[in-house]
N, C-alpha and C. Protein backbone atom coordinates (compact mmCIF):
# COMPACT_ATOMS: atom_id res chain seq x y z
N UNK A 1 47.51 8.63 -27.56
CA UNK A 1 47.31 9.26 -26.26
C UNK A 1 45.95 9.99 -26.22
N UNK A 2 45.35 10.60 -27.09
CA UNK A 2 44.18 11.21 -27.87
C UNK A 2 43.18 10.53 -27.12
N UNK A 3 42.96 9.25 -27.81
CA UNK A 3 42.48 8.23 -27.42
C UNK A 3 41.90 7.93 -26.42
N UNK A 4 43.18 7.38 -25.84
CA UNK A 4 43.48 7.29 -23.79
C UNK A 4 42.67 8.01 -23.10
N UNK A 5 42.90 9.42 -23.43
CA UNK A 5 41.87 10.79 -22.48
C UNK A 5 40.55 10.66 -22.74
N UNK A 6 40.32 10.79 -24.39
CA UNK A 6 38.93 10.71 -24.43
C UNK A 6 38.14 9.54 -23.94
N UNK A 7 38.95 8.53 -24.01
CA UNK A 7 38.21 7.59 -23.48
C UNK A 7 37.87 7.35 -22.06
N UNK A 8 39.13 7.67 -21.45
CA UNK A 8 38.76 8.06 -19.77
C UNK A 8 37.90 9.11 -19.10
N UNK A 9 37.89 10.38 -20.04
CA UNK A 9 36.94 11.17 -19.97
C UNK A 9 35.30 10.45 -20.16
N UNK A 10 34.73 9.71 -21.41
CA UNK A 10 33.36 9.08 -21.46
C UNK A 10 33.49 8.40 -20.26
N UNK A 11 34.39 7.73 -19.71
CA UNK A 11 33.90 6.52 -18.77
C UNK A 11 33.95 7.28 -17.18
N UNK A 12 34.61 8.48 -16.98
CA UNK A 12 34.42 9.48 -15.70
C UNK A 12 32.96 9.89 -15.44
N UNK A 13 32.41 10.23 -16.79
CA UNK A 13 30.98 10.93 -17.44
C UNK A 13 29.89 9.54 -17.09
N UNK A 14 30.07 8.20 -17.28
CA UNK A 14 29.67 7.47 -16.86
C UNK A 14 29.42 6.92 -15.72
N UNK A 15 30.48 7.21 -15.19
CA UNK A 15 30.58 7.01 -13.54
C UNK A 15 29.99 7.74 -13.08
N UNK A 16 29.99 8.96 -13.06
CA UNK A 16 29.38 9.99 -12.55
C UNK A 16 27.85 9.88 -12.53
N UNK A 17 27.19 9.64 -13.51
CA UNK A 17 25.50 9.71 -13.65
C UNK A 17 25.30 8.45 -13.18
N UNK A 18 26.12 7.10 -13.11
CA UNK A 18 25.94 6.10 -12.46
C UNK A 18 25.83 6.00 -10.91
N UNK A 19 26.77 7.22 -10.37
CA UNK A 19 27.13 7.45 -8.72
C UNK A 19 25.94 8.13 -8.57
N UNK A 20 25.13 9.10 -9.41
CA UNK A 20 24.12 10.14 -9.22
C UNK A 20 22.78 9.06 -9.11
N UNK A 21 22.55 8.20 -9.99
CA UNK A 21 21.41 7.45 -9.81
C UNK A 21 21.41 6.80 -8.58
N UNK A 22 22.54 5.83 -8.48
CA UNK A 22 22.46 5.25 -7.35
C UNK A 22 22.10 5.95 -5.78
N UNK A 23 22.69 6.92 -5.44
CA UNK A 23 22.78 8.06 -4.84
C UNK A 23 21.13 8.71 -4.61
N UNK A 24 20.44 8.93 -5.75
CA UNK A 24 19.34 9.41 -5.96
C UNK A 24 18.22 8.78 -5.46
N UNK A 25 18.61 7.19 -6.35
CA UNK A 25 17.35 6.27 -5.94
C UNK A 25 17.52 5.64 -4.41
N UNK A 26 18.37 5.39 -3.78
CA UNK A 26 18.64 5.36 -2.56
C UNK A 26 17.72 6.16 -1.61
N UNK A 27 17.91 7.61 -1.99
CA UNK A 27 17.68 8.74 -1.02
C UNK A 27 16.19 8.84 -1.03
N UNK A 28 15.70 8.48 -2.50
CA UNK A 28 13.86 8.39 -3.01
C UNK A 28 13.64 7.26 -2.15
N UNK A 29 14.42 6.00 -2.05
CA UNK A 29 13.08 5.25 -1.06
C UNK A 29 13.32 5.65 0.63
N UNK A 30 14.59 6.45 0.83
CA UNK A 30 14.69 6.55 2.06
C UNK A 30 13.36 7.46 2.52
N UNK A 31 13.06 8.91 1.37
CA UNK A 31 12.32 9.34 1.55
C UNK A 31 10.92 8.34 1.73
N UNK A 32 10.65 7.97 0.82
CA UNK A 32 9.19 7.01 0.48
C UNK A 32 9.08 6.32 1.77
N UNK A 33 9.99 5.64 2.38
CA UNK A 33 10.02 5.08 3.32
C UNK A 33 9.66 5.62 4.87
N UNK A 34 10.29 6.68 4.55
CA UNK A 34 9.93 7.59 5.85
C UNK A 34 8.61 7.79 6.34
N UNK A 35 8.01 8.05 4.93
CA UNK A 35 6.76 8.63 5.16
C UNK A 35 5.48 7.68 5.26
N UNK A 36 5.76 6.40 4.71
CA UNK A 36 5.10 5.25 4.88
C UNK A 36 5.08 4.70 6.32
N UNK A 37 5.80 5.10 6.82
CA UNK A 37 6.25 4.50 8.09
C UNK A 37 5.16 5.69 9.10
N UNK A 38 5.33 7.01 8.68
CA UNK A 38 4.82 7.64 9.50
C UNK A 38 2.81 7.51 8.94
N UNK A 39 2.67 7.61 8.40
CA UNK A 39 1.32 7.09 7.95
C UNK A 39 1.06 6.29 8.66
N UNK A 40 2.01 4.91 8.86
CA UNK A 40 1.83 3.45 9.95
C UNK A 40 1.34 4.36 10.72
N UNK A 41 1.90 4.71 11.43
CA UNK A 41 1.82 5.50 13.28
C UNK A 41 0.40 6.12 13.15
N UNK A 42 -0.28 6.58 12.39
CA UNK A 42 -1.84 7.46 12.62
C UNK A 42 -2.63 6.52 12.33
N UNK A 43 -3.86 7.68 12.85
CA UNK A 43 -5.07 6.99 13.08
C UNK A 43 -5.93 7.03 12.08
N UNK A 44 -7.17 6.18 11.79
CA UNK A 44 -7.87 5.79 10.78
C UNK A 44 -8.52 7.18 10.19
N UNK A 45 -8.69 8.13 11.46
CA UNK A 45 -9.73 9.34 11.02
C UNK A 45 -8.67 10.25 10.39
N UNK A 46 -7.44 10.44 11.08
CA UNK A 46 -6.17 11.34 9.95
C UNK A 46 -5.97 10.62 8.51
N UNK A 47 -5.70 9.30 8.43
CA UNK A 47 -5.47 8.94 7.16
C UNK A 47 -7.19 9.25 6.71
N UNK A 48 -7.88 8.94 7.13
CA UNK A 48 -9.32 9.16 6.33
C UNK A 48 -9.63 10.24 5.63
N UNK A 49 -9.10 11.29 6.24
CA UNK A 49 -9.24 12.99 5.68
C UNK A 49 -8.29 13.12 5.07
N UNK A 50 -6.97 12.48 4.19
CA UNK A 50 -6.19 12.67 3.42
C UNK A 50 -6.84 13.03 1.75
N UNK A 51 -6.60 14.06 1.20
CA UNK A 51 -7.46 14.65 0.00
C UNK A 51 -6.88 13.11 -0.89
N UNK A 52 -7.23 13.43 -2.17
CA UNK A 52 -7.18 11.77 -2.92
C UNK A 52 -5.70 12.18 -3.54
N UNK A 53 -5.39 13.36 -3.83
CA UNK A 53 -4.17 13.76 -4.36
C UNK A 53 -3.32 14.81 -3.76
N UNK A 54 -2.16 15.01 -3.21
CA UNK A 54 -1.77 16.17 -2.69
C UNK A 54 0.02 16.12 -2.94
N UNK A 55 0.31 17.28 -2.94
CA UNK A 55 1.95 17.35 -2.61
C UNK A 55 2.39 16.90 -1.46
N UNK A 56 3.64 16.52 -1.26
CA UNK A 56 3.89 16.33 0.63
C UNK A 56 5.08 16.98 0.94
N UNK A 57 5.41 17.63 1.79
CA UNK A 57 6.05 18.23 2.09
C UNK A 57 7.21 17.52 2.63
N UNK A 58 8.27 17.44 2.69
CA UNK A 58 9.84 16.05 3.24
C UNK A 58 10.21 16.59 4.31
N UNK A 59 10.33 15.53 4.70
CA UNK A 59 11.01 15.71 6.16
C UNK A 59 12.01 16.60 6.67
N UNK A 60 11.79 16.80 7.79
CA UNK A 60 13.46 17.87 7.81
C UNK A 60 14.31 17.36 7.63
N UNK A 61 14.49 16.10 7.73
CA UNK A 61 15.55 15.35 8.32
C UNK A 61 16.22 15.33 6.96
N UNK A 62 15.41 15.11 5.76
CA UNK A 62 15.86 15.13 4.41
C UNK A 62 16.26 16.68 3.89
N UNK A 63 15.22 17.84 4.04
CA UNK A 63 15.83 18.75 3.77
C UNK A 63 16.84 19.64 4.46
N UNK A 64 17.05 19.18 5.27
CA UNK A 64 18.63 20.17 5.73
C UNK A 64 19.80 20.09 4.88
N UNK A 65 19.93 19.72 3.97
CA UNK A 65 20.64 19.30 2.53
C UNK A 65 19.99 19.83 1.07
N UNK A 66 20.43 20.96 0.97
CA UNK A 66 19.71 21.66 -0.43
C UNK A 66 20.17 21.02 -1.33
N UNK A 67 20.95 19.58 -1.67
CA UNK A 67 20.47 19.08 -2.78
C UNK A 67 19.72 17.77 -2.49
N UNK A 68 18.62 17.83 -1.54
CA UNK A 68 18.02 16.60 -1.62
C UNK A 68 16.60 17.85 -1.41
N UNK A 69 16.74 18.42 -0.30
CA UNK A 69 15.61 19.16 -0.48
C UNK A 69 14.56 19.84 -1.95
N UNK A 70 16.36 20.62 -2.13
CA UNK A 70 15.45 21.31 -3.95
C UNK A 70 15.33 20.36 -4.69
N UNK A 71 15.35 19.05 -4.58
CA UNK A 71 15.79 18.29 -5.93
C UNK A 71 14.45 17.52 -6.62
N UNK A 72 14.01 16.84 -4.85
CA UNK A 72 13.27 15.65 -4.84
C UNK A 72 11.68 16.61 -4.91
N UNK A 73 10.35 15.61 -5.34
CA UNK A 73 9.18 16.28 -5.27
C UNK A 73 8.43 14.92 -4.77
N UNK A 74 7.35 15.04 -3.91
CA UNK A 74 6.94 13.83 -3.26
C UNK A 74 5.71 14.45 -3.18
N UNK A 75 4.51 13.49 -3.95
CA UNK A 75 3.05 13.11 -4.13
C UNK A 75 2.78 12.24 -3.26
N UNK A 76 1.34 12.29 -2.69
CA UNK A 76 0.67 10.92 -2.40
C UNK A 76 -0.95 11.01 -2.45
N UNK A 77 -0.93 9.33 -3.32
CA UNK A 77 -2.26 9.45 -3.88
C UNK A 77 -2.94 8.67 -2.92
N UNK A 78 -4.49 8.84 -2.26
CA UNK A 78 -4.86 7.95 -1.78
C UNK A 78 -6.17 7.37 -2.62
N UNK A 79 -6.91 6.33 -2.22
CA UNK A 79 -7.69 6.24 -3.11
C UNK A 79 -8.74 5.17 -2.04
N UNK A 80 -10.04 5.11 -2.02
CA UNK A 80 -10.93 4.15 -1.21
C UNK A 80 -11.12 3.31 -1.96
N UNK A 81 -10.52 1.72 -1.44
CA UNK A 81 -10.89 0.75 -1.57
C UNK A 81 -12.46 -0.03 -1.17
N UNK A 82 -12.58 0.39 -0.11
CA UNK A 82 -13.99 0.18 1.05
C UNK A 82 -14.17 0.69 1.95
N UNK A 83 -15.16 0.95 2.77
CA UNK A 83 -15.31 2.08 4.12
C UNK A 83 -14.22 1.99 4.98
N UNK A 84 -13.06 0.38 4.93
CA UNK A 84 -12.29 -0.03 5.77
C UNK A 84 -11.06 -0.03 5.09
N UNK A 85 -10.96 0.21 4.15
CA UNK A 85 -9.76 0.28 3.32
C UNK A 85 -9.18 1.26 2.40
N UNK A 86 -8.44 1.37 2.44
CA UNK A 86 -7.20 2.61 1.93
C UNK A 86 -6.25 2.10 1.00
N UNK A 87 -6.01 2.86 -0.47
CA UNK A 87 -4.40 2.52 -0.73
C UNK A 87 -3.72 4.22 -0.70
N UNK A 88 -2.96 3.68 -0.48
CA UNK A 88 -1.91 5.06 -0.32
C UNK A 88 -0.50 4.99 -1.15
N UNK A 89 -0.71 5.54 -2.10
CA UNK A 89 0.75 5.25 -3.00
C UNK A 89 1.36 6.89 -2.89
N UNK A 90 2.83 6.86 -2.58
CA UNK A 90 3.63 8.06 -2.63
C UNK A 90 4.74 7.68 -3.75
N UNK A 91 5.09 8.59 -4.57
CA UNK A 91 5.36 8.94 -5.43
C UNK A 91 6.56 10.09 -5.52
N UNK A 92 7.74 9.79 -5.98
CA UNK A 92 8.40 10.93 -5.89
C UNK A 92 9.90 10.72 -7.28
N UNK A 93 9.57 12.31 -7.77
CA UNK A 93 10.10 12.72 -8.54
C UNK A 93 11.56 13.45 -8.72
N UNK A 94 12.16 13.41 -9.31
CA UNK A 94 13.81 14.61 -9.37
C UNK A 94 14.20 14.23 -11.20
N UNK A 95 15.41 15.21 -11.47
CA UNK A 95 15.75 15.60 -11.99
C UNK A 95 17.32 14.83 -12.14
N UNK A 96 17.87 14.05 -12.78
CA UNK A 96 19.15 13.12 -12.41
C UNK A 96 20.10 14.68 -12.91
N UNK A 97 21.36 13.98 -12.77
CA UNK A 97 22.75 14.15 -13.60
C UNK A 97 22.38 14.83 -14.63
N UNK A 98 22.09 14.19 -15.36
CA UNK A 98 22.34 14.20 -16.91
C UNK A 98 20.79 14.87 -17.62
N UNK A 99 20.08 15.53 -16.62
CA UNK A 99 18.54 16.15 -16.33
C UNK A 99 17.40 15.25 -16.90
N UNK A 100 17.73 13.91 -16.67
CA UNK A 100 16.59 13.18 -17.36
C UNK A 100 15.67 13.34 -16.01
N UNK A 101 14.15 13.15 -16.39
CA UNK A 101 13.54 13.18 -15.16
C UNK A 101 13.29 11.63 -14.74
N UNK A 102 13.55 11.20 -13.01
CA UNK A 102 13.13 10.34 -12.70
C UNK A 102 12.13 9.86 -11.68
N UNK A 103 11.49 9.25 -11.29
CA UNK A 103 10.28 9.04 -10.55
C UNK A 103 10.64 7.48 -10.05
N UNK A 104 9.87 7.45 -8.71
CA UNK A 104 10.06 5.79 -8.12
C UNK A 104 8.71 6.12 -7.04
N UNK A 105 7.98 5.08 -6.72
CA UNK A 105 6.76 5.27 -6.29
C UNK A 105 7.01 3.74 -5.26
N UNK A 106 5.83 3.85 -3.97
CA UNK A 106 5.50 2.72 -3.08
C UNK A 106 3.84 2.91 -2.94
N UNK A 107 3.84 1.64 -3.09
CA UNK A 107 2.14 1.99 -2.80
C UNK A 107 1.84 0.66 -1.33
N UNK A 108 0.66 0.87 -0.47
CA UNK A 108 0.87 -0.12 0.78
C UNK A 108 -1.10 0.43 1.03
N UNK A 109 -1.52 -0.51 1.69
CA UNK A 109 -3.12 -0.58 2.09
C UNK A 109 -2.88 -0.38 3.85
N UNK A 110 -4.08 0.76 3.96
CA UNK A 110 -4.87 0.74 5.18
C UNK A 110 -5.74 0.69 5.82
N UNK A 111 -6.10 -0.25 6.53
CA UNK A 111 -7.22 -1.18 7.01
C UNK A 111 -7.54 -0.40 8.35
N UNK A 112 -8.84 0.09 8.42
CA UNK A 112 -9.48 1.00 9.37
C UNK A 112 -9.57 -0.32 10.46
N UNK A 113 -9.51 -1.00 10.62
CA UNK A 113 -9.25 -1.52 11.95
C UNK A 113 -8.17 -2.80 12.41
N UNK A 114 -7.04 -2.59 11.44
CA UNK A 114 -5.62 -3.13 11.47
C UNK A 114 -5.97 -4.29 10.57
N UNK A 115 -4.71 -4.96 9.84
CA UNK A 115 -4.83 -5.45 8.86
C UNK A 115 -5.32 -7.27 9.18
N UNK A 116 -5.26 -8.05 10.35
CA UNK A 116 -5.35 -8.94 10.74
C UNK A 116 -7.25 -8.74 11.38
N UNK A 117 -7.45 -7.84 11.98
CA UNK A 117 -8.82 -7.71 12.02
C UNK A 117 -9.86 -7.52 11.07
N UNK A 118 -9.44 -6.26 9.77
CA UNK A 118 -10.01 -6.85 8.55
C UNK A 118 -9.91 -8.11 7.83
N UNK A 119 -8.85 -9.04 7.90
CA UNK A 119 -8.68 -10.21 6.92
C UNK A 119 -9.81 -11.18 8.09
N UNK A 120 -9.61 -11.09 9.17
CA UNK A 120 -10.31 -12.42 10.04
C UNK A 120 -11.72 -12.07 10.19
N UNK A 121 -11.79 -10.74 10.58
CA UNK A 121 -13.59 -10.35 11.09
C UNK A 121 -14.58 -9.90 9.84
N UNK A 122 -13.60 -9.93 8.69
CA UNK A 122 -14.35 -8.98 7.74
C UNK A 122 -15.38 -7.85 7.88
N UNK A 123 -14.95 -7.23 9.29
CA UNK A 123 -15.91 -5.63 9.53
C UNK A 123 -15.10 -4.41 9.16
C-alpha cells in the first residue's frame, strides 16, 4: 500500500509541473502574440524609434491576474536590417512549477513600406 501512495503521489507531482508548463507556454505566446500583432498596427516612424533593447510592459488584459502578471517578463530586441527593414524579436521569460527558469521568444521583420512593396520595388 506504501507503494501505491508514493507512487501516486510522484505521478500528481508530475502532472502538476506538466499542467504548469502547458498552462505557462500557452499564456507566453498569447502574450508574444499580442504584442506582435500590435507592432503590426504602427507606423514605420514608432517602430523606427524603438531603442535596440528594452523591457515591455504586458498588457492589461494579461495583468489583471497576479499570477500571469508577477510571473511573466517580456523583452524586445530590435535590430536594423536596412534603412527599410526591421527585425523585432520579443522574448519572454518566467519562473515554472518546479522554479526552473523558462523563456520562449518570436522574432517577425518590418518593412518601412509594407512587405510586398519592399520584395517588388526594392525601395
Amino acid at each position: 500500500m506504501a507503494l501505491g501512495i508514493a507512487t501516486s503521489i510522484t505521478v500528481m507531482q508530475r502532472g502538476f509541473t506538466m499542467l504548469d508548463s502547458a498552462r505557462n507556454i500557452t499564456t507566453a505566446g498569447e502574450i508574444i502574440t499580442s504584442q506582435l500583432e500590435q507592432v503590426r498596427m504602427l507606423d514605420w516612424a514608432t517602430v523606427a524609434a524603438y531603442p535596440a533593447d528594452e523591457a515591455v510592459s504586458l498588457d492589461s488584459v494579461f495583468t489583471g491576474s497576479a499570477s500571469v502578471g508577477n510571473r511573466f517578463r517580456l523583452t524586445r530586441t530590435v535590430t536594423s536590417l536596412s534603412a527599410a527593414m526591421l527585425q523585432i524579436t520579443f522574448t519572454i521569460a518566467w519562473n515554472s512549477y518546479d522554479g526552473r527558469r523558462q523563456t520562449r521568444s518570436m522574432t517577425t521583420y518590418y518593412a518601412r513600406f509594407g512587405i510586398h512593396d519592399y520584395i517588388y520595388n526594392g525601395s
